[in-house]
Protein backbone atom coordinates (compact mmCIF):
# COMPACT_ATOMS: atom_id res chain seq x y z
CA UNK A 1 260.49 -62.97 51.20
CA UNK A 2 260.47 -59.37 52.31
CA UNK A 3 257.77 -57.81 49.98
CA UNK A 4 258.24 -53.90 51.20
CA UNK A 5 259.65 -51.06 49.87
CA UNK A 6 260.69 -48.25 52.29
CA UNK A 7 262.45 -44.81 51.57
CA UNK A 8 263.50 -42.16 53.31
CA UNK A 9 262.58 -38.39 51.48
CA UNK A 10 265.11 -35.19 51.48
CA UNK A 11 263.39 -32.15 50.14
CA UNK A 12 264.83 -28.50 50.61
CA UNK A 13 262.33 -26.10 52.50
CA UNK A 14 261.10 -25.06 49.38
CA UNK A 15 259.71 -28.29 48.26
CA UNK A 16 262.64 -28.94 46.01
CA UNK A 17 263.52 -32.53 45.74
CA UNK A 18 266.88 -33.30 47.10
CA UNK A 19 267.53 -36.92 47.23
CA UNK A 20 265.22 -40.50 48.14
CA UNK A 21 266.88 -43.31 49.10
CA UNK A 22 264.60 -46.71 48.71
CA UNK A 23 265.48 -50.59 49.99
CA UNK A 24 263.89 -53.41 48.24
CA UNK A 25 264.71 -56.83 48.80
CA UNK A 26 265.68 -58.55 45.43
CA UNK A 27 268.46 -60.12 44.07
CA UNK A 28 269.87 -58.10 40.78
CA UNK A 29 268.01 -59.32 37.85
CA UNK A 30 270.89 -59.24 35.20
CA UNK A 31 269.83 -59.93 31.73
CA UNK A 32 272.56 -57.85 29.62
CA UNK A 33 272.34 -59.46 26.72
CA UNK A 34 276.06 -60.11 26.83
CA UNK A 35 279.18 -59.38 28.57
CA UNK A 36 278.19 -56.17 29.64
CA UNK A 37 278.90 -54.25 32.51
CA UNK A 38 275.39 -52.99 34.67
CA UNK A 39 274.41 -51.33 37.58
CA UNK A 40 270.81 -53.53 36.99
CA UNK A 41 267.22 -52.32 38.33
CA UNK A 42 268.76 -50.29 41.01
CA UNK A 43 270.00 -47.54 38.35
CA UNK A 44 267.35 -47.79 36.36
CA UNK A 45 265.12 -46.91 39.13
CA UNK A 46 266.90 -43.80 40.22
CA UNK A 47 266.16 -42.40 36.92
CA UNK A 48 262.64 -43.55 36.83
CA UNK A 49 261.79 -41.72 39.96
CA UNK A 50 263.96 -38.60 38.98
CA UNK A 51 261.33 -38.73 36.17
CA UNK A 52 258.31 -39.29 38.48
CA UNK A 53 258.84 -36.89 40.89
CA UNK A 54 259.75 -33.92 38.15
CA UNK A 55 263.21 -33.77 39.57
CA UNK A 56 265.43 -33.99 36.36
CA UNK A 57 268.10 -31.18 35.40
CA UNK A 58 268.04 -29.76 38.54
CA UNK A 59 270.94 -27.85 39.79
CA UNK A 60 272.20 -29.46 42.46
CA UNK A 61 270.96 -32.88 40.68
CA UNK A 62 268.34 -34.52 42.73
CA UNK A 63 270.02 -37.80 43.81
CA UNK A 64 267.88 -41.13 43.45
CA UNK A 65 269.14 -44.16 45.46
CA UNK A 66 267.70 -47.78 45.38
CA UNK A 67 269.99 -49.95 48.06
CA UNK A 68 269.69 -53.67 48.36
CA UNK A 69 267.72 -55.47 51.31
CA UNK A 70 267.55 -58.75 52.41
CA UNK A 71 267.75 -60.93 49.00
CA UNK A 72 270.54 -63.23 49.60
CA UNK A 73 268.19 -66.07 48.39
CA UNK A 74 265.31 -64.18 46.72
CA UNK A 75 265.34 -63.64 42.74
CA UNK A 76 262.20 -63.36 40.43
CA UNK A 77 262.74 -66.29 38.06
CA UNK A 78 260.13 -68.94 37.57
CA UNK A 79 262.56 -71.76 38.06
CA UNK A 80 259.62 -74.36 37.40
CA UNK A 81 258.72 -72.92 34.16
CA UNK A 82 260.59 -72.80 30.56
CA UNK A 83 262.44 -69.56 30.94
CA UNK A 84 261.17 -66.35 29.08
CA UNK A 85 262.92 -64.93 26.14
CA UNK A 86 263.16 -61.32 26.43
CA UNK A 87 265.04 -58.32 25.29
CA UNK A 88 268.23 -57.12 26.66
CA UNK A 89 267.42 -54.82 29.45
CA UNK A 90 263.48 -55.84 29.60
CA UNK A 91 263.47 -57.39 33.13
CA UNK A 92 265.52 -54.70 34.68
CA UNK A 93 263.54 -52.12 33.93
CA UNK A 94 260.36 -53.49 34.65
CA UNK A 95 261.41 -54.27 37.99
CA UNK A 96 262.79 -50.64 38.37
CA UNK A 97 259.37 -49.59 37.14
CA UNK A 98 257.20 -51.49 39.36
CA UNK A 99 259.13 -50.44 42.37
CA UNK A 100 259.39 -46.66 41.20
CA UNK A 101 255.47 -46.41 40.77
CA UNK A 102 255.18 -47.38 43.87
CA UNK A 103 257.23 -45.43 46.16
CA UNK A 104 255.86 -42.18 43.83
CA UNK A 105 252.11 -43.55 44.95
CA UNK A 106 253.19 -43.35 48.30
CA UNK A 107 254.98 -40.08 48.21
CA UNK A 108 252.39 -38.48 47.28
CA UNK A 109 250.92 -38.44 51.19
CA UNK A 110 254.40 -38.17 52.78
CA UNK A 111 254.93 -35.56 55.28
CA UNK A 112 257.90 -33.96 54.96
CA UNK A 113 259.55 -33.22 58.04
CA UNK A 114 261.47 -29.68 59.25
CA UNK A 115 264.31 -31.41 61.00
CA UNK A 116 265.40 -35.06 62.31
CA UNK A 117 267.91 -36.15 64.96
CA UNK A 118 270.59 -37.96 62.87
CA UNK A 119 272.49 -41.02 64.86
CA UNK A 120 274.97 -43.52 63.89
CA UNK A 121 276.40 -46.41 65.90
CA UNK A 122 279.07 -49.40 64.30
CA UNK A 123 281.33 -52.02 65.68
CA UNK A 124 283.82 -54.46 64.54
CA UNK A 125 282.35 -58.02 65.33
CA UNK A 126 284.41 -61.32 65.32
CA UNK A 127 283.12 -63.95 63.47
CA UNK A 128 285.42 -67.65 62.42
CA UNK A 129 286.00 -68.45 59.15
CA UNK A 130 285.02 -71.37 57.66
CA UNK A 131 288.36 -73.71 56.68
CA UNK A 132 288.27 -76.37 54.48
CA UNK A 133 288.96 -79.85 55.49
CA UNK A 134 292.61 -81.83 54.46
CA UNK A 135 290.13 -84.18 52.04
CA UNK A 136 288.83 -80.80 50.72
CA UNK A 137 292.07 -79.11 49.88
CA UNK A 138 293.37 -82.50 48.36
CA UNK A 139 290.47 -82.40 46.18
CA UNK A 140 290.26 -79.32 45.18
CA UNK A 141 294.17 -79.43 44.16
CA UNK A 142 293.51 -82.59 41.74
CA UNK A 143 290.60 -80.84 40.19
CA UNK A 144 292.66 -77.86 39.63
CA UNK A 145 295.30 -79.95 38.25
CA UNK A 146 293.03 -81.64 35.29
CA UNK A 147 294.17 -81.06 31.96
CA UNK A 148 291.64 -77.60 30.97
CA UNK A 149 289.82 -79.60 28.61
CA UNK A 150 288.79 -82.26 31.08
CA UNK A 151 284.94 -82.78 31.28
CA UNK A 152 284.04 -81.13 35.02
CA UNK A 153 281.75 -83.18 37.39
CA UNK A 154 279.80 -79.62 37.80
CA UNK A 155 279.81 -76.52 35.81
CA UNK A 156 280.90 -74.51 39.16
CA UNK A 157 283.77 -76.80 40.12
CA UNK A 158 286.79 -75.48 38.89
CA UNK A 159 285.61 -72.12 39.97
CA UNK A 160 284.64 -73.30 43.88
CA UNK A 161 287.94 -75.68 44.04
CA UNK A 162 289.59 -72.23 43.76
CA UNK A 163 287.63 -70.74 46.19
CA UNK A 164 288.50 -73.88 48.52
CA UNK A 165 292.14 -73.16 48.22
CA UNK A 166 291.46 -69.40 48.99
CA UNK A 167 290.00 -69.84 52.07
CA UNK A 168 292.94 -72.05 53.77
CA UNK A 169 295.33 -68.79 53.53
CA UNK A 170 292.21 -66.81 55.49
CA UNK A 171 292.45 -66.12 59.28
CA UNK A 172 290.91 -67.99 61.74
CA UNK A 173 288.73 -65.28 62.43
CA UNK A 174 288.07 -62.18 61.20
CA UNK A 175 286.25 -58.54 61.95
CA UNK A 176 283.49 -57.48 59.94
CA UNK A 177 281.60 -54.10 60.32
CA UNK A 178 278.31 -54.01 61.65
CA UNK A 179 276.43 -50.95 61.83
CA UNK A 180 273.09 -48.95 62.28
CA UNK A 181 272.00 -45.53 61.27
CA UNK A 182 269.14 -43.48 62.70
CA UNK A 183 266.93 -40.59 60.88
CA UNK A 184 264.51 -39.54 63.08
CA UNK A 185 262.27 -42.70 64.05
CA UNK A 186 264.11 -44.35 60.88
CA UNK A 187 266.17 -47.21 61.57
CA UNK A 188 268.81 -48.69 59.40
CA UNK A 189 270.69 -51.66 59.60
CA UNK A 190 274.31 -52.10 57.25
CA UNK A 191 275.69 -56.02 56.85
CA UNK A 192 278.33 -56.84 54.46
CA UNK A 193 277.19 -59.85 53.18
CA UNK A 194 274.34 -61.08 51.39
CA UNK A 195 271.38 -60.96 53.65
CA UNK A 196 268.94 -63.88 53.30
CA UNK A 197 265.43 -62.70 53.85
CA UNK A 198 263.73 -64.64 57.03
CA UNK A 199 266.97 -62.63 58.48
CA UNK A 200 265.78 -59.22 57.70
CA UNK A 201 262.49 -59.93 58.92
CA UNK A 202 264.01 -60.56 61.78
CA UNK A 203 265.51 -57.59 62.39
CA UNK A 204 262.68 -55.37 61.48
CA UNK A 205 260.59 -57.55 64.03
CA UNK A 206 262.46 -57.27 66.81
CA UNK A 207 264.26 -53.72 66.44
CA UNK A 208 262.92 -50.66 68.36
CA UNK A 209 262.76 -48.63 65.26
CA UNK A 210 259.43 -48.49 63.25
CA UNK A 211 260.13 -48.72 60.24
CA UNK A 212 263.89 -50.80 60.20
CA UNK A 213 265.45 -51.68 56.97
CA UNK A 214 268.48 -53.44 56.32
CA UNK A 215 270.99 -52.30 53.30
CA UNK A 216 272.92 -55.36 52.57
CA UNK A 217 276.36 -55.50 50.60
CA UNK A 218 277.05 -52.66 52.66
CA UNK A 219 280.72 -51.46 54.28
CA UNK A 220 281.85 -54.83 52.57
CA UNK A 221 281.63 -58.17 51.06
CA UNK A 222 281.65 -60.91 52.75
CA UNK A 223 280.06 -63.79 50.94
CA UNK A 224 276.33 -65.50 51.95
CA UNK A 225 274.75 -65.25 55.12
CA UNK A 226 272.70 -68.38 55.31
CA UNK A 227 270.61 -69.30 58.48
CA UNK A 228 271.88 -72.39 60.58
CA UNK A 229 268.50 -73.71 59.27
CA UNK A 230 269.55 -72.88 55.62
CA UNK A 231 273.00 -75.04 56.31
CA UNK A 232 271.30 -77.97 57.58
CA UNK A 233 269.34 -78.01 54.12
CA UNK A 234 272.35 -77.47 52.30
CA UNK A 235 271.49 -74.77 49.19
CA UNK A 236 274.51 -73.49 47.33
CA UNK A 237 274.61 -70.23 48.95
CA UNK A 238 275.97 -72.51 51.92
CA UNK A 239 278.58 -73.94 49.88
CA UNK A 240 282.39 -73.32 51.21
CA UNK A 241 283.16 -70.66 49.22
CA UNK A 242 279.95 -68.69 48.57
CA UNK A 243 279.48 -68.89 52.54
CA UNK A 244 282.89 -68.45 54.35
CA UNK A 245 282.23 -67.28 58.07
CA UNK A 246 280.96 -69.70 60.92
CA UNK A 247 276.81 -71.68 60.96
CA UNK A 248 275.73 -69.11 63.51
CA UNK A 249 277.20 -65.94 61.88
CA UNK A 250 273.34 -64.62 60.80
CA UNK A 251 272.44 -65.18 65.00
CA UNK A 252 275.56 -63.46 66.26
CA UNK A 253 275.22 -60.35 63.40
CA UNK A 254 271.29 -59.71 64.26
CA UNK A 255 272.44 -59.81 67.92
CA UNK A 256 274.67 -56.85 67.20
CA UNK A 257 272.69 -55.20 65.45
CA UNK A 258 269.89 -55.29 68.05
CA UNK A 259 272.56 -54.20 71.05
CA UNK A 260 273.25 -51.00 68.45
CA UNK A 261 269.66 -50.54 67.91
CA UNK A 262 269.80 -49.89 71.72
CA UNK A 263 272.78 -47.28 71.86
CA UNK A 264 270.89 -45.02 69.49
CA UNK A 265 268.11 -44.15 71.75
C-alpha cells in the first residue's frame, strides 16, 4: 500500500485560501446505510479541511479537493475479523477526518510559493482488449438464459456473464489517455483505470518529479489495472470483465507515463 498523503496549496497573495487538492490512496469506503447515492470520504474531507483551515463562506468559495491514488486493490476492511456494525456514514467520515488532520498538521509549515511554471503533457496509448474465449461466450449465454429464479453458482455470475458478452462487441484495441501535469517541481500522473498500488509506487520511484502522485479514475474508466504478477495469482480484479485491456497494460501505461515525465522538463 501507498500510505502518503500529498497536496498541492493555492492561496491568493493575501494569504486567502483558494483551493488544496490532496491524493490518498484508498478505495471508497461506502457504508450508506442503503441505496443511497455518495460522493464517500472524498467529500467529506473537502469540507473537513474547509473547516480546518478557516476557509468556509468565503467569496469566491475556497475549493477542497481529495482525488483518488493508487487503490485499485487497497480498502480498510478487516476481512479476517467479524465485520463492525456501525452507523450510516461512520467510516466515511472518519477516514475523511484522519486524512484532513493530517494534511492541516502539515500545512501548517508549508511555504507558499509566489509563482510556479505550470506544464501539461498527454497522449493517446494503444492497449488490446481482452476477448473472451468461444467456451466463454457459450457459457455466459446459458447462464444468461436460466430461468431468473435459478440458484447462481456465484453471487457475481449473472452480472460478469454480461460483462463477458460486452466485451466480444469491443475493438481489438483501443486508445486510452495517458497524461501528466506539472506545478512547479510537482508531478502528476492521470490513468483511467483503477490503479493498483505496487503500480503507483512505481511511478513515484522512478519519475523525475519529487514529489509524483498519481490521480486514478482520471480522463476515464477503464476497468482494473492489475500487475502481470496480480494475473498470474488470479484475484477478481483480474477477472474478464473487471479487467478488460491486455496482462502487460500496467508495464506499457507506467512506460508512458515515464517518457511524459521526460517532455515536461
Amino acid at each position: 500500500m501507498d500510505p502518503d498523503i500529498t497536496f498541492v496549496s493555492v492561496q491568493a497573495t493575501n494569504g486567502r485560501p483558494i483551493a488544496l487538492l490532496a491524493n490518498y490512496s484508498l478505495h471508497y469506503v461506502g457504508g450508506t446505510g442503503g441505496p443511497q447515492i455518495s460522493a464517500d470520504y472524498f467529500a467529506m474531507f473537502a469540507d473537513r479541511i474547509q473547516q480546518l483551515l478557516g476557509a468556509d463562506r468565503l467569496d469566491p468559495p475556497f475549493v477542497g479537493i481529495l482525488s483518488n491514488g493508487t487503490s485499485g486493490d487497497v480498502n480498510n476492511i478487516n476481512v479476517r475479523d467479524p465485520p463492525e456494525r456501525l452507523p450510516p456514514y461512520h467510516k466515511m467520515r472518519q477516514v475523511a477526518n484522519v486524512v484532513a488532520a493530517e494534511v492541516y498538521k502539515v500545512y501548517q509549515t508549508v511555504r507558499h510559493q509566489d509563482g510556479v511554471e505550470l506544464r501539461a503533457r498527454q497522449r493517446e496509448l494503444e492497449l488490446a482488449m481482452r476477448k473472451p474465449t468461444a467456451e466463454q461466450l457459450a457459457r455466459a449465454r446459458a447462464i444468461l438464459a436460466r430461468p431468473t429464479d435459478a440458484k447462481p453458482a456465484h453471487v457475481h455470475e449473472v452480472e460478469y456473464a454480461r460483462r463477458t458478452l460486452a466485451l466480444a462487441d469491443w475493438p481489438d484495441r483501443i486508445q486510452v489517455p495517458v497524461q501528466v501535469l506539472g506545478i512547479g517541481p510537482v508531478a502528476i500522473a492521470a490513468v483511467p483505470f483503477e490503479v493498483f498500488a505496487e503500480t503507483g509506487l512505481e511511478i513515484k520511484q522512478k519519475s523525475p518529479y519529487k514529489p509524483t502522485f498519481t490521480i486514478e479514475l482520471a480522463n476515464g474508466w477503464y476497468g482494473y489495472l492489475p500487475t502481470p504478477e496480480q494475473h498470474e495469482l488470479g484475484g477478481y480484479e483480474t477477472w474478464l470483465g473487471t479487467n478488460r485491456v491486455e496482462v502487460h497494460a500496467s508495464r506499457k501505461i507506467v512506460a508512458a507515463l515515464l517518457e511524459l515525465f521526460g517532455d515536461l522538463r
